[in-house]
Every structure is written in structure tokens, then in C-alpha cells.
Protein backbone atom coordinates (compact mmCIF):
# COMPACT_ATOMS: atom_id res chain seq x y z
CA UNK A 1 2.23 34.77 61.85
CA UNK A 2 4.05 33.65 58.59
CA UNK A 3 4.73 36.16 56.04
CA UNK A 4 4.66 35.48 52.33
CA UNK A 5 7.46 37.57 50.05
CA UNK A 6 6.01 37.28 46.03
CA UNK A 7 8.91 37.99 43.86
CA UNK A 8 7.72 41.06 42.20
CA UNK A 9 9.66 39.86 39.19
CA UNK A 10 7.03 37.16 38.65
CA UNK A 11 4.32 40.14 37.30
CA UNK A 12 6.13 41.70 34.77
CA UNK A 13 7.09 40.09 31.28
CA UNK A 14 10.59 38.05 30.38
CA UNK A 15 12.31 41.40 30.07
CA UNK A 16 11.24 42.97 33.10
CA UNK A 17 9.40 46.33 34.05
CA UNK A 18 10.53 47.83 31.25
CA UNK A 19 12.16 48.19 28.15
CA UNK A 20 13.94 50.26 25.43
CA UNK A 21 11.04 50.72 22.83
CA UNK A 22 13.40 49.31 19.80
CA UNK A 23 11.39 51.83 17.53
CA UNK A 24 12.32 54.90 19.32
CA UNK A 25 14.35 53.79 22.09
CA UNK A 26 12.31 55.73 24.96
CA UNK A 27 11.97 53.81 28.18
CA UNK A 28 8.61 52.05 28.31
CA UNK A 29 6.76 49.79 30.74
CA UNK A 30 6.03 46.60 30.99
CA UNK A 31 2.06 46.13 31.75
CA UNK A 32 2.00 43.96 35.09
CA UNK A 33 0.46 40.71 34.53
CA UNK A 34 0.56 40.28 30.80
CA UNK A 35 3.38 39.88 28.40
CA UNK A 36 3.03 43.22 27.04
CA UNK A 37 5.10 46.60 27.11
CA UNK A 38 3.55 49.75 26.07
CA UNK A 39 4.86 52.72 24.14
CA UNK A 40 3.17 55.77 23.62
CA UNK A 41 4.06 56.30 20.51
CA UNK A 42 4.45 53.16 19.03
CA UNK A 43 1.54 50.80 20.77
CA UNK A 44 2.13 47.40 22.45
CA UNK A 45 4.96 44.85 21.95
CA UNK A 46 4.50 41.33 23.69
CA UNK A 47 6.93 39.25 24.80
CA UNK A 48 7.14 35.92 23.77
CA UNK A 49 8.96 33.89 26.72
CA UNK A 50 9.01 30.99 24.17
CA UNK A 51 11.38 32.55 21.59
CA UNK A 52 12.88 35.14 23.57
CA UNK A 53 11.22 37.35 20.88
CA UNK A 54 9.60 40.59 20.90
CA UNK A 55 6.48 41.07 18.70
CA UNK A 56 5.04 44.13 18.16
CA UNK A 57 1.71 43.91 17.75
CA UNK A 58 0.56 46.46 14.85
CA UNK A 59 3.40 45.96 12.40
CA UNK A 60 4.02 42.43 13.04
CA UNK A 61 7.70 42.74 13.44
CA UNK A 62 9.87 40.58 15.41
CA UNK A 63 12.98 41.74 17.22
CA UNK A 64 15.19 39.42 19.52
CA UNK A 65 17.41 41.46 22.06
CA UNK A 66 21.52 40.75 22.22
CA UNK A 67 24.27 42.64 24.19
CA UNK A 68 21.62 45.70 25.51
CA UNK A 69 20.14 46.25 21.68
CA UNK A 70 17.34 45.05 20.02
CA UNK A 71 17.80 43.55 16.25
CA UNK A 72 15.07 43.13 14.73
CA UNK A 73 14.31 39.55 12.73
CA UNK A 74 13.52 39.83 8.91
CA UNK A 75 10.88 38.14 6.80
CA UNK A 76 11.98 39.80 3.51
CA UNK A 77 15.22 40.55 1.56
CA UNK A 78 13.79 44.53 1.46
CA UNK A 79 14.11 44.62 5.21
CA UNK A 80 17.47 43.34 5.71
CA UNK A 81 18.56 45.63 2.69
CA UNK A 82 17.42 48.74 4.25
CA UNK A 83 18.55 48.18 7.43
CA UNK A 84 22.09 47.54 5.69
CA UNK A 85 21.62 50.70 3.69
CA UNK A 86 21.20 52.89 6.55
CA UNK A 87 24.47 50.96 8.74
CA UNK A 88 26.56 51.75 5.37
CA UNK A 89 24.81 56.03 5.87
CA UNK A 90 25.72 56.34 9.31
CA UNK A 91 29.45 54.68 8.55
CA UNK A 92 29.75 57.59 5.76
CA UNK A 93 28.65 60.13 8.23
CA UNK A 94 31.23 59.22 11.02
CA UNK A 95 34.19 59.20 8.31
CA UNK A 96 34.34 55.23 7.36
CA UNK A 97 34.24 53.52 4.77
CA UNK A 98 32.60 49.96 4.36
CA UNK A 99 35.57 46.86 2.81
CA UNK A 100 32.36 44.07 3.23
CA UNK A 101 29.16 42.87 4.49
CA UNK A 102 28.56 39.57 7.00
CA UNK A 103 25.28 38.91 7.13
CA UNK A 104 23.49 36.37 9.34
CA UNK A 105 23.77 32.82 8.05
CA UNK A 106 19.93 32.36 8.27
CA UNK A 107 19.11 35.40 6.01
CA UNK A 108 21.29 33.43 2.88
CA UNK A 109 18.08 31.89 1.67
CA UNK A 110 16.39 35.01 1.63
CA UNK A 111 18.92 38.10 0.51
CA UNK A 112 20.86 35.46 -2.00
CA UNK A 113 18.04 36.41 -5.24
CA UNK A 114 19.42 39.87 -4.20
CA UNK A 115 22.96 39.73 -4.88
CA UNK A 116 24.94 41.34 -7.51
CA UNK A 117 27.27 38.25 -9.10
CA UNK A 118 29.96 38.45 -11.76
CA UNK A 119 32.21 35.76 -12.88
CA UNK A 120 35.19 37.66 -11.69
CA UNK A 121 34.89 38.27 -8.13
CA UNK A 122 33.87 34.71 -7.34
CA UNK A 123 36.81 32.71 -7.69
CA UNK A 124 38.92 35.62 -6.15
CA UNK A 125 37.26 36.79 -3.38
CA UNK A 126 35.40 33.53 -1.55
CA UNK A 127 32.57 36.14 -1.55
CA UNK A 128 28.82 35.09 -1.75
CA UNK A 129 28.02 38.35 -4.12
CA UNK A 130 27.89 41.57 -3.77
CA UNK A 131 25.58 44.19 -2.41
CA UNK A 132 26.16 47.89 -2.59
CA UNK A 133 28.96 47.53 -4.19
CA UNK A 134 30.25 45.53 -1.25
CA UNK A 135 31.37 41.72 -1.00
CA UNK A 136 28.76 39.60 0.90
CA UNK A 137 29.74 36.67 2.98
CA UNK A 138 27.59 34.54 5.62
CA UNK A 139 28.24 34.07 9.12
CA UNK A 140 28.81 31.25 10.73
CA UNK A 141 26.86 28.76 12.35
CA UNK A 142 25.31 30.33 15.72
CA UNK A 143 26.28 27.21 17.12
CA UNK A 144 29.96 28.04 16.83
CA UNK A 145 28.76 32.00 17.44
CA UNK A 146 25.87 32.35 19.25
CA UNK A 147 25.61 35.77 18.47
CA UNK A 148 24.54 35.27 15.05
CA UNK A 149 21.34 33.85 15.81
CA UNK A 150 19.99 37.59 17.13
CA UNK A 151 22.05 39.89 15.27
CA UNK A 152 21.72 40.64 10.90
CA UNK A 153 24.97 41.87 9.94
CA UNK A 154 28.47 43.36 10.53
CA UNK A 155 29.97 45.54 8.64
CA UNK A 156 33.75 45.50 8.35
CA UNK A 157 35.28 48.84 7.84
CA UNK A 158 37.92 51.29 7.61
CA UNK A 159 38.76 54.99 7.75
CA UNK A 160 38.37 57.23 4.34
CA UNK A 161 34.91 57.66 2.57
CA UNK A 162 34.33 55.79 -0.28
CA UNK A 163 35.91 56.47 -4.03
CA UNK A 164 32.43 56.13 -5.40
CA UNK A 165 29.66 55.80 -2.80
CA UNK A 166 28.05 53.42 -4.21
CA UNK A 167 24.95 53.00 -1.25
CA UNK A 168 22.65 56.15 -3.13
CA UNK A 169 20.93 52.60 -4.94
CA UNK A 170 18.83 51.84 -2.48
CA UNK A 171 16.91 48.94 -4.19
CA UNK A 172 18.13 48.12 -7.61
């Protein structure tokens, strides 16, 4: 009698039988047979084995998963902005202070309208603008680091709170 072993991997989605929810970060399952994860709280998220994204189906929101977190994938400049904002809160909180902002070389088209400019910082700085107070550059190409086509930002930073905290603006 031949027996037949099914890899058990083949019934759940591209991420396997479950997931951090990247809302809330509880463990959720995966729904076997489908594409689709389930959180309580937050509904269903499908996974797209095309992309590598994950796509949550009430919102519409897209997140792509690098280095055991989720980041999720902006379609507007108010998106990328808050998530900023709230990096630049927790660095206050934990005693740092922000010195600039990298953001993710495929957000320039859409954060650039955004960007404080002056004349003077330009020619000094190599900096794209300013957010927040904060000089703005842009990554580089994912194909020279890969791990700028998942994640939005890094801050750099260094101990001290700011002079002036200049993050209370949260859309000009």
C-alpha cells in the first residue's frame, strides 16, 4: 500500500498559518484553502502571492512584510506623513531626538508637493526639503538596497529632545 504525505504547507496562504495582524499585531490565522487571514477585530487580509503583498480587504490598504514587520505601502502623501509623525512621537518619548528623514525612493513623486523648501538649505545640505522641521533625503535604488522597496522611512537620530519640537504640525 503506498502512502501519500500532502505538504500541509500547500493549504495555507504565502505567509503561512498565521500571521501578525499588522493593525493590532495579535496572532491571527490563516483560513485553509484561500489566501485569506482573519482577525477578529480587524476582518480579512488576503495575500497576494503575486506581489508578496498583503491587502486588507475593508480599508484597502496594502502592506508588504520585511525583517518580521509589516510596512504598510502608501497611496497618498497624508499616509506617509502620519506614519512619520508618529516615528518622530515615539523617538521623543524614548529620549531622542530626530537629525533627518530617508524616505523610500518611490514615495519622491508623491511626498515631494509636501516639502518645506527654502533657498538656503538647498545648496548646503544636499537635502530634498524639509518636513517637520527635518531634512528629507531619498533612498536609494532598491536595487542597490533591497530593503527599500518594503520599508517607508528611517529616521536618523540622536540622544537629547528637540530645542523646539517642531512635530505638534501635524499637516501644515
Amino acid at each position: 500500500m503506498t502512502q501519500f504525505s500532502i505538504d500541509p504547507t500547500l493549504h495555507y496562504p504565502i505567509f503561512g498559518p498565521e500571521i501578525q495582524c499588522p493593525h493590532c499585531r495579535q496572532t491571527i490565522p490563516a483560513l485553509t484553502l484561500t489566501d485569506t487571514y482573519l482577525c477578529p477585530r480587524h476582518g480579512a487580509f488576503e495575500a497576494d502571492p503575486n506581489t508578496g503583498e498583503l491587502f486588507h480587504l475593508h480599508s484597502g490598504r496594502h502592506w508588504r512584510f520585511w525583517k518580521d514587520e509589516w510596512y504598510r505601502q502608501h497611496t497618498h502623501p497624508d499616509g506617509i506623513r502620519f506614519e512619520i509623525h508618529e516615528a518622530l512621537d515615539r523617538l521623543y518619548t524614548q529620549g531622542y531626538r530626530a537629525t533627518r528623514v530617508i524616505i523610500a525612493q518611490r514615495y519622491r513623486e508623491l511626498i515631494s508637493a509636501c516639502l518645506e523648501r527654502s533657498s538656503s538649505w538647498r545648496s548646503n545640505s544636499g537635502s530634498s526639503g524639509k518636513l517637520y522641521g527635518l531634512p528629507v533625503e531619498f533612498s536609494p535604488h532598491p536595487k542597490d538596497e533591497p530593503c527599500w522597496e518594503v520599508i517607508n522611512f528611517q529616521l536618523d537620530k540622536e540622544e537629547g529632545v528637540p530645542i523646539r519640537y517642531p512635530y505638534f504640525r501635524l499637516f501644515e
